[in-house]
Protein backbone atom coordinates (compact mmCIF):
# COMPACT_ATOMS: atom_id res chain seq x y z
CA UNK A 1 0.00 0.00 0.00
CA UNK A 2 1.54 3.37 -1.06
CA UNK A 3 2.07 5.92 1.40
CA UNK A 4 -0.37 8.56 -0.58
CA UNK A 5 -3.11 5.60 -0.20
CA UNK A 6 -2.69 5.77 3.33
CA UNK A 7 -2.94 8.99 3.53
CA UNK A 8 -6.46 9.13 1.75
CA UNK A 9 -7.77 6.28 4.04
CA UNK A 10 -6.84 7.95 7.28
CA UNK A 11 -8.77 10.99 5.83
CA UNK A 12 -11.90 9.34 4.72
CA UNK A 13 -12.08 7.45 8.09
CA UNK A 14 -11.68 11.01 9.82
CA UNK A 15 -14.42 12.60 7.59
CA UNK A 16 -16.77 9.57 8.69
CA UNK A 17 -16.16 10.42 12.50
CA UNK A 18 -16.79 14.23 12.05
CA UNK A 19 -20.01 13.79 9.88
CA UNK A 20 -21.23 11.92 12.43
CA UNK A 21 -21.98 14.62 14.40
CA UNK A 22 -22.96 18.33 14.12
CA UNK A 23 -20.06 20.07 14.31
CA UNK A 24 -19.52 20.15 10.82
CA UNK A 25 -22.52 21.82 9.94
CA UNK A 26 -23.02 25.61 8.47
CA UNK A 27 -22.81 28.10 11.26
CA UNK A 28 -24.96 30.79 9.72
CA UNK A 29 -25.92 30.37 6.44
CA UNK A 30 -29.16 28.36 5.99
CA UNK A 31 -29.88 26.00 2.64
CA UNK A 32 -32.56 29.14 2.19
CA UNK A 33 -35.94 26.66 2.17
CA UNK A 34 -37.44 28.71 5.29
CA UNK A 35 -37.77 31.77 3.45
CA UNK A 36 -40.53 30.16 1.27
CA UNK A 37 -43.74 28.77 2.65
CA UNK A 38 -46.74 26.31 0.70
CA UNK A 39 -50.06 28.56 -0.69
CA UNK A 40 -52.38 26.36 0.97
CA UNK A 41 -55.13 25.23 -1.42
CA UNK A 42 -58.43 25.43 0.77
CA UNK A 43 -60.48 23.74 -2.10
CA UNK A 44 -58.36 20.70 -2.97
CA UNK A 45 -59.85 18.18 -4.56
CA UNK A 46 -56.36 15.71 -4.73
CA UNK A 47 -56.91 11.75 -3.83
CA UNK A 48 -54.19 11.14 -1.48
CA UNK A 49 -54.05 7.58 -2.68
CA UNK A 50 -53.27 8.11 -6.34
CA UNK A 51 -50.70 10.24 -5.44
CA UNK A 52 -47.15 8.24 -7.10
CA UNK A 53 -43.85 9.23 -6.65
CA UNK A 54 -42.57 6.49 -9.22
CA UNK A 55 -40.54 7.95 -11.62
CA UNK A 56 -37.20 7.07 -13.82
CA UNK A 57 -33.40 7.74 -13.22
CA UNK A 58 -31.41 7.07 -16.43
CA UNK A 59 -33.68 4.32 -17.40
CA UNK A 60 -34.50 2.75 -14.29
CA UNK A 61 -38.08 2.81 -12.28
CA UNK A 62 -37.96 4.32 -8.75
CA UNK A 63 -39.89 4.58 -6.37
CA UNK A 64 -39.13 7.94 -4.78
CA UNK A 65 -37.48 10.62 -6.55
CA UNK A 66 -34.70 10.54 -3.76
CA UNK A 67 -31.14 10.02 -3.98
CA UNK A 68 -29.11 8.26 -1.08
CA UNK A 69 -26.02 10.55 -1.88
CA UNK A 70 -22.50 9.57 -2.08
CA UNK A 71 -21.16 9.51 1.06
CA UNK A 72 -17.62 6.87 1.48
CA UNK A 73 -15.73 4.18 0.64
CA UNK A 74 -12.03 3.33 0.45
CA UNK A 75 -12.03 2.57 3.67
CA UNK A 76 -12.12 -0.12 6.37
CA UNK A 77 -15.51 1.33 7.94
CA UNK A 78 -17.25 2.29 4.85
CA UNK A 79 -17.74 -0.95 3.53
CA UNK A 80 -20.27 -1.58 6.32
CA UNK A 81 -22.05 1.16 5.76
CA UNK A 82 -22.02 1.13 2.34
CA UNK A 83 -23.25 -2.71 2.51
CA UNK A 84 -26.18 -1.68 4.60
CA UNK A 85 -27.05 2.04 2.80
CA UNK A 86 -27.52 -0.35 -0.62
CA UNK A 87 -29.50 -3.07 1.57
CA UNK A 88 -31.93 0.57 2.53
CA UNK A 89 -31.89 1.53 -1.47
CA UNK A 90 -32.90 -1.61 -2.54
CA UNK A 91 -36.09 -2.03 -0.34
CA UNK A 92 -36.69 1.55 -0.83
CA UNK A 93 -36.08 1.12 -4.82
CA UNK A 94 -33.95 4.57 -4.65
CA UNK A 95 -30.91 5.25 -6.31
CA UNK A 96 -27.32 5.25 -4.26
CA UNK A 97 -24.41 6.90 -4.60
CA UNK A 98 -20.88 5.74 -3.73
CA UNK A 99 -17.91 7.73 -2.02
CA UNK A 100 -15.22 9.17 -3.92
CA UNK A 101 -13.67 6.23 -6.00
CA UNK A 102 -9.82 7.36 -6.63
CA UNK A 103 -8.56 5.03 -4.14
CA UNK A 104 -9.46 2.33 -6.98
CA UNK A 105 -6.47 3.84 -8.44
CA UNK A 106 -4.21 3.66 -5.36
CA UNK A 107 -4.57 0.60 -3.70
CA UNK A 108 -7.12 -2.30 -4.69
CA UNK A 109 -7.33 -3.40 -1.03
CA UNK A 110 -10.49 -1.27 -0.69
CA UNK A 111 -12.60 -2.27 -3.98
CA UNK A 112 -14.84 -4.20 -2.07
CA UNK A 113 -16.11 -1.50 0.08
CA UNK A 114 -17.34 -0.13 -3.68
CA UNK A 115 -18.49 -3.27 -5.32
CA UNK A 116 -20.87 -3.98 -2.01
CA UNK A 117 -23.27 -1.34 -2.88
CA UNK A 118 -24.07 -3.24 -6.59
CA UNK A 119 -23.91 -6.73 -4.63
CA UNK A 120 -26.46 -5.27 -1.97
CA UNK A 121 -28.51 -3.08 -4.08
CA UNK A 122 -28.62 -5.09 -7.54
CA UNK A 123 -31.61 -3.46 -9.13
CA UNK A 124 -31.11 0.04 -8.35
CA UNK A 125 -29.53 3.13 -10.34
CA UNK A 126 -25.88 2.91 -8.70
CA UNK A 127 -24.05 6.27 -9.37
CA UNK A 128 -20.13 5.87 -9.47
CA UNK A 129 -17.68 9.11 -7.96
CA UNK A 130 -14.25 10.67 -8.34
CA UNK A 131 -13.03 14.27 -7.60
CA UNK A 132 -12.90 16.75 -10.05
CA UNK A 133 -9.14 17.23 -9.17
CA UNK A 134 -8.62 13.48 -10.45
CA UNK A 135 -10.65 14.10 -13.75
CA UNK A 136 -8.38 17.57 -14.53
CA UNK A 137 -5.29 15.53 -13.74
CA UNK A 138 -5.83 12.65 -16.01
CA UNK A 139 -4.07 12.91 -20.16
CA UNK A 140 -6.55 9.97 -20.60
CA UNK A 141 -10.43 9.68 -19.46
CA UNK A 142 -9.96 5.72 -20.46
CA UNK A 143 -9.07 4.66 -17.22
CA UNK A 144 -12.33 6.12 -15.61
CA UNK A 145 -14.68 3.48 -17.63
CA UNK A 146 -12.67 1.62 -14.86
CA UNK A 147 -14.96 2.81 -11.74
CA UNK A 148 -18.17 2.54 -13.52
CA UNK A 149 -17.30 -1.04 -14.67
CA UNK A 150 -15.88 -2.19 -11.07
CA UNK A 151 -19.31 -1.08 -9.26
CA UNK A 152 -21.53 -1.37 -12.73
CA UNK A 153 -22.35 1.89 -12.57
CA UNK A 154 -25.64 3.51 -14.33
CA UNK A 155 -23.57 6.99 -14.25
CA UNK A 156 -20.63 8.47 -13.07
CA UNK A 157 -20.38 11.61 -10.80
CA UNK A 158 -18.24 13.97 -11.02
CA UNK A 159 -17.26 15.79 -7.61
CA UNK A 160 -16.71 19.48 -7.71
CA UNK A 161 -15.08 20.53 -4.21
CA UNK A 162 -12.83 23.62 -5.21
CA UNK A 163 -13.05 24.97 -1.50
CA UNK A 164 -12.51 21.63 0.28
CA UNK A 165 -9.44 21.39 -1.75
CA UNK A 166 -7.97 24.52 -0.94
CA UNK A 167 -8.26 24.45 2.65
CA UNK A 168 -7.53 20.69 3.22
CA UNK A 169 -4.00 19.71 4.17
CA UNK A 170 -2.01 18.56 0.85
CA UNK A 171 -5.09 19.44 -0.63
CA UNK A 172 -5.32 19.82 -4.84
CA UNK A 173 -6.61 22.53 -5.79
CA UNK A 174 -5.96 22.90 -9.56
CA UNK A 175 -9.31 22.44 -11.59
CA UNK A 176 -7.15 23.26 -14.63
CA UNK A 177 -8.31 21.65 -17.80
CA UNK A 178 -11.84 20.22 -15.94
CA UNK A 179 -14.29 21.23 -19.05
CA UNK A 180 -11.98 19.80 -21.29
CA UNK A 181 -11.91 16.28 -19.83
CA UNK A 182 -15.43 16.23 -18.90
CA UNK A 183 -16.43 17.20 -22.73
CA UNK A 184 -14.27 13.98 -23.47
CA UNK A 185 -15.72 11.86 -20.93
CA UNK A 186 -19.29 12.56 -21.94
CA UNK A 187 -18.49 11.59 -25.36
CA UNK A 188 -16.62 8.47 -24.21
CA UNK A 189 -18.03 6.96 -20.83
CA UNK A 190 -20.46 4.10 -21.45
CA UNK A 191 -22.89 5.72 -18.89
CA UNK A 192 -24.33 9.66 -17.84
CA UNK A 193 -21.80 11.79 -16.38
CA UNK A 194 -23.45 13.84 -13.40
CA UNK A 195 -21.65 16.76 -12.04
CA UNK A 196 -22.16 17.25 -8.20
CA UNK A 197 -20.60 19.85 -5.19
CA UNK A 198 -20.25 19.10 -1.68
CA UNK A 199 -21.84 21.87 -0.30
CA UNK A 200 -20.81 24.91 -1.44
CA UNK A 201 -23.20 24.79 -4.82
CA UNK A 202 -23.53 25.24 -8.24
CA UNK A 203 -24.33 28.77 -9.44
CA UNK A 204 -26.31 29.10 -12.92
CA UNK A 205 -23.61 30.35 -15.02
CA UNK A 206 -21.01 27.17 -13.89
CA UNK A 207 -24.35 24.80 -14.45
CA UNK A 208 -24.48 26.27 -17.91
CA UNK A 209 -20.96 25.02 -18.29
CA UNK A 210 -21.09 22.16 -17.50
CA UNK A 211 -24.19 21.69 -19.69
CA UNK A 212 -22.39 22.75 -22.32
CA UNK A 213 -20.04 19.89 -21.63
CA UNK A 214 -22.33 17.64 -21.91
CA UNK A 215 -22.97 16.76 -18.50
CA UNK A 216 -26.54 14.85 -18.38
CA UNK A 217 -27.53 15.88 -14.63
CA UNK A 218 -26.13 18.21 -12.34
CA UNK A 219 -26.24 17.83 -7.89
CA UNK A 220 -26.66 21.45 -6.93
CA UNK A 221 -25.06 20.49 -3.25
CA UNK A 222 -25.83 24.41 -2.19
CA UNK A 223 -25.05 25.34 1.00
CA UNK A 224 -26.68 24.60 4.59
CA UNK A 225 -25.73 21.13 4.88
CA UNK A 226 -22.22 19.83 5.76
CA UNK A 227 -19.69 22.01 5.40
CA UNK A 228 -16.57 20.59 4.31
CA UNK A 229 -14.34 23.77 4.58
CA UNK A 230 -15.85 23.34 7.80
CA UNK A 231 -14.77 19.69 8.12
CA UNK A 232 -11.06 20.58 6.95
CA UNK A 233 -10.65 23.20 9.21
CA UNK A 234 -11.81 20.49 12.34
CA UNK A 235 -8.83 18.14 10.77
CA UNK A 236 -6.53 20.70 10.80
CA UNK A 237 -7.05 21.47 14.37
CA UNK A 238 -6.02 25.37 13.93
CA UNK A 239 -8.59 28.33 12.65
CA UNK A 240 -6.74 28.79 9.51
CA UNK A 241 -9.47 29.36 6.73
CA UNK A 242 -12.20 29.95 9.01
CA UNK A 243 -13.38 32.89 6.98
CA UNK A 244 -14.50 30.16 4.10
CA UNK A 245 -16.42 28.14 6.87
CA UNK A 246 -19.69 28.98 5.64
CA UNK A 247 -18.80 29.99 2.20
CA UNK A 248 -21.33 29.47 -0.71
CA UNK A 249 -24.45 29.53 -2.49
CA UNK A 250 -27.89 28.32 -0.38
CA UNK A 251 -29.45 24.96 -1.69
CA UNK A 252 -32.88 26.77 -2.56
CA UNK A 253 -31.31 29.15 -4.82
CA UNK A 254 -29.02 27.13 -6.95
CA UNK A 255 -32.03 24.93 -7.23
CA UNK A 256 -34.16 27.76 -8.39
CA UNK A 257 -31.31 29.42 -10.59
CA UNK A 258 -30.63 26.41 -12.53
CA UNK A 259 -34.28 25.03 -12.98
CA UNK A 260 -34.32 28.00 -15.40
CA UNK A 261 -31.80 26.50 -17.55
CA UNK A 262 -34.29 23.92 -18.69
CA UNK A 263 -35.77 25.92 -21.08
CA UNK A 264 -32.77 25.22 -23.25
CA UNK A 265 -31.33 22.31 -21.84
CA UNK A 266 -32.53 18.83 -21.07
CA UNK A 267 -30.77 17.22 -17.67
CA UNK A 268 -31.36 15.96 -14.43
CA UNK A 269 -32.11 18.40 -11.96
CA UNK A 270 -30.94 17.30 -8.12
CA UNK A 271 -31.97 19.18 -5.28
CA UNK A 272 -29.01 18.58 -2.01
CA UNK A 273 -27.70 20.67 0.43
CA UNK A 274 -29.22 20.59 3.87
CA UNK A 275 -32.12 18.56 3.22
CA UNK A 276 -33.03 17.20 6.48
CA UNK A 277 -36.48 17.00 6.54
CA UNK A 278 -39.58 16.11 4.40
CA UNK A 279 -40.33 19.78 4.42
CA UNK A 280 -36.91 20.50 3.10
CA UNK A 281 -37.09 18.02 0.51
CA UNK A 282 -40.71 19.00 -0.58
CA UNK A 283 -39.81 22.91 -1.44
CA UNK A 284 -36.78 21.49 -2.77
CA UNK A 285 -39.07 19.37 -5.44
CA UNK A 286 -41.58 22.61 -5.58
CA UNK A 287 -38.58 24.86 -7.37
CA UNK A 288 -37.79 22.35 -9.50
CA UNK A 289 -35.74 19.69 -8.64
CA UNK A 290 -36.41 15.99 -10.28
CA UNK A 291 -34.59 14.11 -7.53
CA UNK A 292 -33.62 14.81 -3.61
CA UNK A 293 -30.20 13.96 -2.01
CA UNK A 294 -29.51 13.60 1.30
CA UNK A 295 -25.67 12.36 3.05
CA UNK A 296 -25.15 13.35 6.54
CA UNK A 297 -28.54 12.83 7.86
CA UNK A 298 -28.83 9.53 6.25
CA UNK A 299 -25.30 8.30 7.43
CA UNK A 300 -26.51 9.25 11.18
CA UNK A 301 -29.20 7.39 11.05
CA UNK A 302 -27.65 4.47 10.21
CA UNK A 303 -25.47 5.13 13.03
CA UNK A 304 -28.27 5.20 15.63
CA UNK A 305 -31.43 3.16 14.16
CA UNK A 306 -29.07 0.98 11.87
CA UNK A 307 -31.06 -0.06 8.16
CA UNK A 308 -34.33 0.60 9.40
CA UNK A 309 -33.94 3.89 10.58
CA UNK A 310 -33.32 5.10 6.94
CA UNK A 311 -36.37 3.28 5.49
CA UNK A 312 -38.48 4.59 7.90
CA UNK A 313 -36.62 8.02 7.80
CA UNK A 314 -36.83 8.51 3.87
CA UNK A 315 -40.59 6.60 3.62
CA UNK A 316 -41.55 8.87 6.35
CA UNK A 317 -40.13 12.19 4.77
CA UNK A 318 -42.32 11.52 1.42
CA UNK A 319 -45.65 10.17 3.55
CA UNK A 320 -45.59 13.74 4.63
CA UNK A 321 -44.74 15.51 1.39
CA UNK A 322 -47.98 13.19 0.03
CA UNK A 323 -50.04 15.53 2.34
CA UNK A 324 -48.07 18.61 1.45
CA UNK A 325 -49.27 18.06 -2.13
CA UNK A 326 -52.65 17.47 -0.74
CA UNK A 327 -52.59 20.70 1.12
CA UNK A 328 -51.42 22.20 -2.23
CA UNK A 329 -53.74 20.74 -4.66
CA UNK A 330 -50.76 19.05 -6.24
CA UNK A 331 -51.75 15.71 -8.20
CA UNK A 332 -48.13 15.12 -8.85
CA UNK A 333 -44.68 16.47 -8.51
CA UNK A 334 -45.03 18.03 -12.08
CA UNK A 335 -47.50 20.18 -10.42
CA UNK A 336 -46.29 20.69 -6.94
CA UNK A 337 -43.56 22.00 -9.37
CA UNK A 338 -46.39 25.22 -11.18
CA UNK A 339 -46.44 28.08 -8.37
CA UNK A 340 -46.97 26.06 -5.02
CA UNK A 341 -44.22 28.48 -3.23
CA UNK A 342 -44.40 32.34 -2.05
CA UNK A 343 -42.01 33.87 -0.29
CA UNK A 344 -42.52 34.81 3.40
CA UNK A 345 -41.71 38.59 2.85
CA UNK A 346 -44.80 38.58 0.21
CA UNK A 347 -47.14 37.05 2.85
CA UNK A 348 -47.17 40.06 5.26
């Protein structure tokens, strides 16, 4: 095992131990969804029974429009969790996502704690992951057909984490080249490409972009969440960088920003960043997201309620958003999607 490989285990098992608890969340900034409340429909007429959430990722049948996000792996913890997060897809039928792939590359010792998830969750949309600072890097995009075929992946993502980079110790933060090598590896891959922060978000004009690159979804990751700056700055144990702690754009308006972009192109639209409850996740859906992520929350709950906990967390969240759409006159997401939002400062 190189010393580099190491390196990168003894930092994922160290992000594991500070997401699981609070410390590492936003101090100020909010993901923005409190500044918006539901119009309340007094004269809905919506059967709460024929309300479906089924819908398709990439070609597959769901069941929720809710993504277990990428959270770890190249580790000797995460393939636990990543065993039992796939076991909670696949009764859920939601897509998962798997941790940052690149120690694939380093050290093969770790492949298993990838290749779980497809074992575990065999019918689901798996979504493969390596940092943008990897995809820059690379003279060839070949070798990256190699993490989608170890996990059978039904896309790769692609994670964009300029500000973790720069404040992280031996960090890598030279993007130089990205567009380039994601234009070649949308042309090339075998599967989607999806383009995803970690918590800082995705502003309209980078979403156009990366549009432009051919990306075929883009994880908006906005702010209010985790904050990894945040998490850095705990590993570093010193308040160098603190100043970037809660640096970003809010969830709610990078989802609202790029929903516009629709118009012209066609993608996948997913909603992250602090989504922690079912309202969360239901005015993330109402300004246009197609899908919901969720990481930290999920990965806590796993911690204290093991597998069940997150079925009962995630089936819980979207028995309430059922009633929101009730209480909205919303027959399906499509139309929770038309005008179901105001902002507070217009209600008084």
């Amino acid at each position: 095992m190189s010393d580099n490989s190491e390196e990168i285990s003894e930092r994922k098992r160290e992000h594991l131990e500070l997401c699981l608890t609070d410390e590492v969340a936003f101090k100020q900034k909010k993901n923005g969804f409190d500044y918006y409340d539901f119009i309340h429909n007094a004269a809905t007429e919506v059967e709460l029974n024929k309300i479906s959430f089924q819908t398709k990722f990439f070609g597959k049948k769901i069941s929720y429009p809710f993504l277990i996000s990428c959270m770890t792996g190249g580790a000797d913890e995460a393939e636990n969790i990543n065993a039992k997060l796939a076991v909670a897809a696949a009764k859920l039928n939601v897509p998962i996502g798997v941790g940052s792939q690149r120690q694939i590359f380093e050290n093969k010792t770790f492949k298993n704690s990838y290749k779980v998830i497809r074992k575990n969750a065999a019918g689901v949309p798996v979504l493969g992951n390596i940092g943008a600072a990897q995809v820059a890097a690379v003279k060839s995009v070949k070798r990256f057909q190699q993490l989608v075929n170890v996990i059978e992946a039904d896309a790769l993502v692609i994670h964009l984490n300029a500000a973790q980079e720069l404040l992280q110790k031996n960090g890598e933060p030279n993007f130089k080249g990205l567009l380039d090598n994601i234009t070649r590896l949308t042309k090339t891959l075998t599967v989607p490409v999806i383009v995803k922060e970690v918590g800082t978000g995705v502003s309209s004009a980078a979403a156009k972009k990366l549009l432009d690159a051919g990306v075929a979804g883009i994880d908006v990751a906005g702010a209010g969440g985790t904050s990894w700056t945040g998490v850095e700055i705990l590993r570093n144990k010193n308040t160098d960088g603190i100043e970037f702690w809660d640096w970003g754009l809010p969830a709610s308006y990078c989802i609202k920003e790029i929903f516009k972009l629709k118009r012209n192109y066609k993608f996948t639209l997913i909603g992250s960043g602090g989504i922690n409850s079912a309202m969360d996740a239901a005015k993330a859906l109402a300004l246009g997201s197609d899908l919901v992520a969720s990481a930290r929350i999920i990965l806590t709950e796993l911690h204290k309620n093991d597998i069940e906990g997150v079925i009962n967390l995630i089936s819980g969240w979207f028995d309430t958003i059922k009633k929101i759409m009730f209480l909205t006159g919303s027959k399906n997401l499509k139309q929770l999607r038309k005008n179901k939002l105001i902002k507070k400062d217009l209600l008084f």
